[in-house]
C-alpha atoms as a PDB file:
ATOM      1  CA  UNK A   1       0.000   0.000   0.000  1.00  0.00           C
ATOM      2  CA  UNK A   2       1.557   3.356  -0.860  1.00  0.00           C
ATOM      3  CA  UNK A   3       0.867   6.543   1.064  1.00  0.00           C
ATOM      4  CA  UNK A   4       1.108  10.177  -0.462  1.00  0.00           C
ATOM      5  CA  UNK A   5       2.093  13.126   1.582  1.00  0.00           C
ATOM      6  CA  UNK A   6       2.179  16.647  -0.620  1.00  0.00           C
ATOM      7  CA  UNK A   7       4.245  19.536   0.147  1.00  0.00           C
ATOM      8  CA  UNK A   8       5.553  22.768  -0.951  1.00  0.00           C
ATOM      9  CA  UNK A   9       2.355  24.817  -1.418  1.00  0.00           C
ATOM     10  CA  UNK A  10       2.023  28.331  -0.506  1.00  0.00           C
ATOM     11  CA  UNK A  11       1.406  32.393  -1.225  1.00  0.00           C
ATOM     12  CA  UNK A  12       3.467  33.168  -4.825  1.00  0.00           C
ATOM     13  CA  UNK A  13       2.833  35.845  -6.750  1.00  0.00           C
ATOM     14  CA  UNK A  14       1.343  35.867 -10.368  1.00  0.00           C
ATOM     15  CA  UNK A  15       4.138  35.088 -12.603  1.00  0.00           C
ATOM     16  CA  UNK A  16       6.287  33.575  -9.661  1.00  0.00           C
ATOM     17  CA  UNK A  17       7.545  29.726  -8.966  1.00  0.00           C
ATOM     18  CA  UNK A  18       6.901  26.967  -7.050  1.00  0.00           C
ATOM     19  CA  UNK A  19       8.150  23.551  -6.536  1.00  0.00           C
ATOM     20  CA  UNK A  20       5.955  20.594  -4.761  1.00  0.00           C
ATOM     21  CA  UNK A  21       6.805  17.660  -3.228  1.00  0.00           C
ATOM     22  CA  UNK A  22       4.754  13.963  -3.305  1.00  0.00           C
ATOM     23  CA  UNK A  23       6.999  11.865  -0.487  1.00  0.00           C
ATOM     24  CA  UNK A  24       5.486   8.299  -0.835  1.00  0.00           C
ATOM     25  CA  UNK A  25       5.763   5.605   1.727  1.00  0.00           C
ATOM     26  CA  UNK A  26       5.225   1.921   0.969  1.00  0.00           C
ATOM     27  CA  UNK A  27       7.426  -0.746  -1.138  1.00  0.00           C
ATOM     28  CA  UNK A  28       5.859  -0.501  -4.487  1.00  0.00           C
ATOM     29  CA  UNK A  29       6.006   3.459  -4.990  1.00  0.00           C
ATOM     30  CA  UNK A  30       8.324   2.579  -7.767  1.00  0.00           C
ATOM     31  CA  UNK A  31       6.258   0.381  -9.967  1.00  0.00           C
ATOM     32  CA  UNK A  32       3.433   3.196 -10.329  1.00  0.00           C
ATOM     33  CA  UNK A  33       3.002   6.572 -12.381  1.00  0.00           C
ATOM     34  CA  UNK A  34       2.169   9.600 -10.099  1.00  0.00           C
ATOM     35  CA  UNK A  35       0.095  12.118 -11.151  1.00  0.00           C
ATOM     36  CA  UNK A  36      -1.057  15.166 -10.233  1.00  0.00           C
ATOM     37  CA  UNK A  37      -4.504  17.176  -9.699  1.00  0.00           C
ATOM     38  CA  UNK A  38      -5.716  20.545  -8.536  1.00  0.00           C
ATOM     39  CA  UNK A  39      -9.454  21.688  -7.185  1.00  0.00           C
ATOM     40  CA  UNK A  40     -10.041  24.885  -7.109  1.00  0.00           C
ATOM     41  CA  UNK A  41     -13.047  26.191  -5.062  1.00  0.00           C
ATOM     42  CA  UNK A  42     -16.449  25.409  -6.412  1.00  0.00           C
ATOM     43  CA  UNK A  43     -14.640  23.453  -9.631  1.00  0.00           C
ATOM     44  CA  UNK A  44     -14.414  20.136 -10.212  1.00  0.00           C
ATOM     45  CA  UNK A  45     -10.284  18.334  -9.487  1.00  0.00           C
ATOM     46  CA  UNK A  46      -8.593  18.469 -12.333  1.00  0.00           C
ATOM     47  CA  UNK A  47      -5.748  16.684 -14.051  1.00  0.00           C
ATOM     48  CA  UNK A  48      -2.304  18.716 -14.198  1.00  0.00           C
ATOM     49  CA  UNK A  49       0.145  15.722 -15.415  1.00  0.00           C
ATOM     50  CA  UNK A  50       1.474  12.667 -14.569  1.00  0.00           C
ATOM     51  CA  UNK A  51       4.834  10.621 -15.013  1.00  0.00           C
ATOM     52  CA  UNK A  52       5.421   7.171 -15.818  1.00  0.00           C
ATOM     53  CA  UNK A  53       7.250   4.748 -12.952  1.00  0.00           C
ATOM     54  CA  UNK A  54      10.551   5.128 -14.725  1.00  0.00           C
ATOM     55  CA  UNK A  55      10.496   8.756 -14.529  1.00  0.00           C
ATOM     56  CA  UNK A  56      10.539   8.568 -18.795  1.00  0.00           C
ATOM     57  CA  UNK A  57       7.981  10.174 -20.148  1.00  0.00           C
ATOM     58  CA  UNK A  58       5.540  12.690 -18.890  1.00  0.00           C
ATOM     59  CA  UNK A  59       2.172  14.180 -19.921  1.00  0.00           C
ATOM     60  CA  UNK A  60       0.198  17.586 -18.648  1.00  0.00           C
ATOM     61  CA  UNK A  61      -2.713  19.012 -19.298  1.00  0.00           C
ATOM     62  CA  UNK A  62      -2.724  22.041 -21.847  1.00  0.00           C
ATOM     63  CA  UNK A  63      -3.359  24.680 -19.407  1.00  0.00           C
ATOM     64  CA  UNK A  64       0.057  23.540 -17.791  1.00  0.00           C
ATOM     65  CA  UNK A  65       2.287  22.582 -21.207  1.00  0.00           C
ATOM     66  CA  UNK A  66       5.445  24.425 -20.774  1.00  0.00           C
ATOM     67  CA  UNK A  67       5.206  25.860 -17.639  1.00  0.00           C
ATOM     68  CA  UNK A  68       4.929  22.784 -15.101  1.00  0.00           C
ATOM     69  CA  UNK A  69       7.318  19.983 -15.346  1.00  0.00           C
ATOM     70  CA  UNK A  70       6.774  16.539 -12.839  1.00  0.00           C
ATOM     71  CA  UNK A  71       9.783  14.887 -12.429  1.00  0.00           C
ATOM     72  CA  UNK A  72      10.642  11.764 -10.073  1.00  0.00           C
ATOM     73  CA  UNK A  73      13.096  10.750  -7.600  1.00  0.00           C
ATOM     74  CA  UNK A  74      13.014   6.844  -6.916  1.00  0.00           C
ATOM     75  CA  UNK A  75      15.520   6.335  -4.542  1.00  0.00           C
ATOM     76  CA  UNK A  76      14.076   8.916  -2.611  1.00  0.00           C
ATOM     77  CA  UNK A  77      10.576   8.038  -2.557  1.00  0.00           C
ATOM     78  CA  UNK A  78       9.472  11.488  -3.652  1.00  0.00           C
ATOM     79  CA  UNK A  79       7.914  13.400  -7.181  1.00  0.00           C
ATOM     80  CA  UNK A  80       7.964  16.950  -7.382  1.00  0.00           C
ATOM     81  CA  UNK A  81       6.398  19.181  -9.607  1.00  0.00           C
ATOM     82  CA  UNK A  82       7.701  22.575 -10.467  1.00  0.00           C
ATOM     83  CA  UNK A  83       5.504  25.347 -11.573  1.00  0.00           C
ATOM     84  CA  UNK A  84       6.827  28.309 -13.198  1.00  0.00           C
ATOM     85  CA  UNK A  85       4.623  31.523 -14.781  1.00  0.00           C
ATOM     86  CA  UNK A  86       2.283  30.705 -12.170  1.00  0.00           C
ATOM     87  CA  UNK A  87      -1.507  32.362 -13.413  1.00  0.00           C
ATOM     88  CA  UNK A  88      -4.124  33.631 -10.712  1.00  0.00           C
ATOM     89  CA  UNK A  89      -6.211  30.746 -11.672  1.00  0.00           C
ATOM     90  CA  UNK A  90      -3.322  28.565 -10.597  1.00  0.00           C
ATOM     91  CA  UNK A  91      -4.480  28.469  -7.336  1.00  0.00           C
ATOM     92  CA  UNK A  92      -5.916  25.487  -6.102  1.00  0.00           C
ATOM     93  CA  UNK A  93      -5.536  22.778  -3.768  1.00  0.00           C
ATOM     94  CA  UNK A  94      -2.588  20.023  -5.414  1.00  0.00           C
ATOM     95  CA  UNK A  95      -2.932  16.879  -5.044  1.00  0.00           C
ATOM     96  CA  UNK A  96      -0.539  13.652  -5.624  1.00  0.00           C
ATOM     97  CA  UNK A  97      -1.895  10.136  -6.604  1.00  0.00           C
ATOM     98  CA  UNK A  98      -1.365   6.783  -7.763  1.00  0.00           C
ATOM     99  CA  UNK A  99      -1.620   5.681 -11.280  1.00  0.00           C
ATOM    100  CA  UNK A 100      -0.649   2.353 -13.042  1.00  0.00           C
ATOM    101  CA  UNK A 101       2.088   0.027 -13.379  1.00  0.00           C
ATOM    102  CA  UNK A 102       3.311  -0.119 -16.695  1.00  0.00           C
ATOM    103  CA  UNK A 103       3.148   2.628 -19.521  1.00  0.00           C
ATOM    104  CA  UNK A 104      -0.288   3.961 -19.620  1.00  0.00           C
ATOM    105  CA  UNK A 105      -0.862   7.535 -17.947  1.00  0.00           C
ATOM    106  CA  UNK A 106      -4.132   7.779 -17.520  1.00  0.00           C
ATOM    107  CA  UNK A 107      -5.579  11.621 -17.254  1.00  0.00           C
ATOM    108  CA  UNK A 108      -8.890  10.700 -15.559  1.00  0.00           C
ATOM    109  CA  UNK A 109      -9.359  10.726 -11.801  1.00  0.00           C
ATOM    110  CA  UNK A 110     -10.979   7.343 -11.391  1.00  0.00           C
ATOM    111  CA  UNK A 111      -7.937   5.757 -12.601  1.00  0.00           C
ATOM    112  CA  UNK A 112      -6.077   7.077 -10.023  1.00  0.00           C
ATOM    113  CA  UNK A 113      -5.572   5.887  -5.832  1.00  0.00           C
ATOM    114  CA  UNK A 114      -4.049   6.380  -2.579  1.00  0.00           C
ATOM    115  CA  UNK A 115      -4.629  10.363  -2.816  1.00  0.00           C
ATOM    116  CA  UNK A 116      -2.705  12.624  -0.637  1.00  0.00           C
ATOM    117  CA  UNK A 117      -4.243  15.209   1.817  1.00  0.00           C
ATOM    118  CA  UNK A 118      -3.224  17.868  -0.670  1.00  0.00           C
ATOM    119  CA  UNK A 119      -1.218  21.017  -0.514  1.00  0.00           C
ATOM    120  CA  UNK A 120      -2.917  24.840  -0.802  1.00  0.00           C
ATOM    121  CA  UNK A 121      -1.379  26.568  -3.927  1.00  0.00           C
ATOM    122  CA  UNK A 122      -2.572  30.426  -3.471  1.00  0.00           C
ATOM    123  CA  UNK A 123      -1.169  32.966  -6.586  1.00  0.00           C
ATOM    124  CA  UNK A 124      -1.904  36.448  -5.680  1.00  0.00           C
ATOM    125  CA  UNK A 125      -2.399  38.841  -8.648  1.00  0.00           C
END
């Protein structure tokens, strides 16, 4: 069983960075892509991206394409996603989950478990 904890979020100003954190706990974080969500208040969670177990490919949503970049650190147990250009309508609550084994990465929330508690993400304008 795998257990997400997020980290990282905060106040950043419009046009500012921010890097998260996704520490996982459990013996088979490695076999799994991670992705990542946001909810904003009174929207629906979203998908931001997601990378594959061997930390080779990655895919975000548009509204994220060149700004955000997951990457993956195995031996430490821990994905991170850096945001850059960071939009007012950025802000959101992140979360971390688990995806598949193998190469699929999925973009739909259903296909996704062991959620995190999420991390706030505020952008002031």
């Amino acid at each position: 069983q795998v257990q997400l904890v997020e980290s990282g979020g905060g106040l950043v100003q419009a046009g500012g960075s921010l890097r998260l954190s996704c520490v996982a706990s459990g013996s088979t974080f490695r076999d799994y892509a991670i992705g990542w969500f946001r909810q904003a208040p009174g929207k629906e969670r979203e998908f931001v991206g997601v990378i594959r177990w061997n930390n080779a490919f990655t895919t975000y949503a548009d509204a994220v394409k060149g700004r955000f970049t997951i990457s993956r650190d195995n031996e430490n147990d821990t994905v991170y996603l850096q945001m850059t250009r960071l939009k007012p309508e950025a802000a959101a609550v992140y979360y971390c989950a688990r995806g598949p084994a193998g190469i699929n990465l999925p973009r739909r929330e259903y296909q996704y478990r062991n959620w995190g508690q999420g991390t706030q993400v505020t952008v002031s304008s």
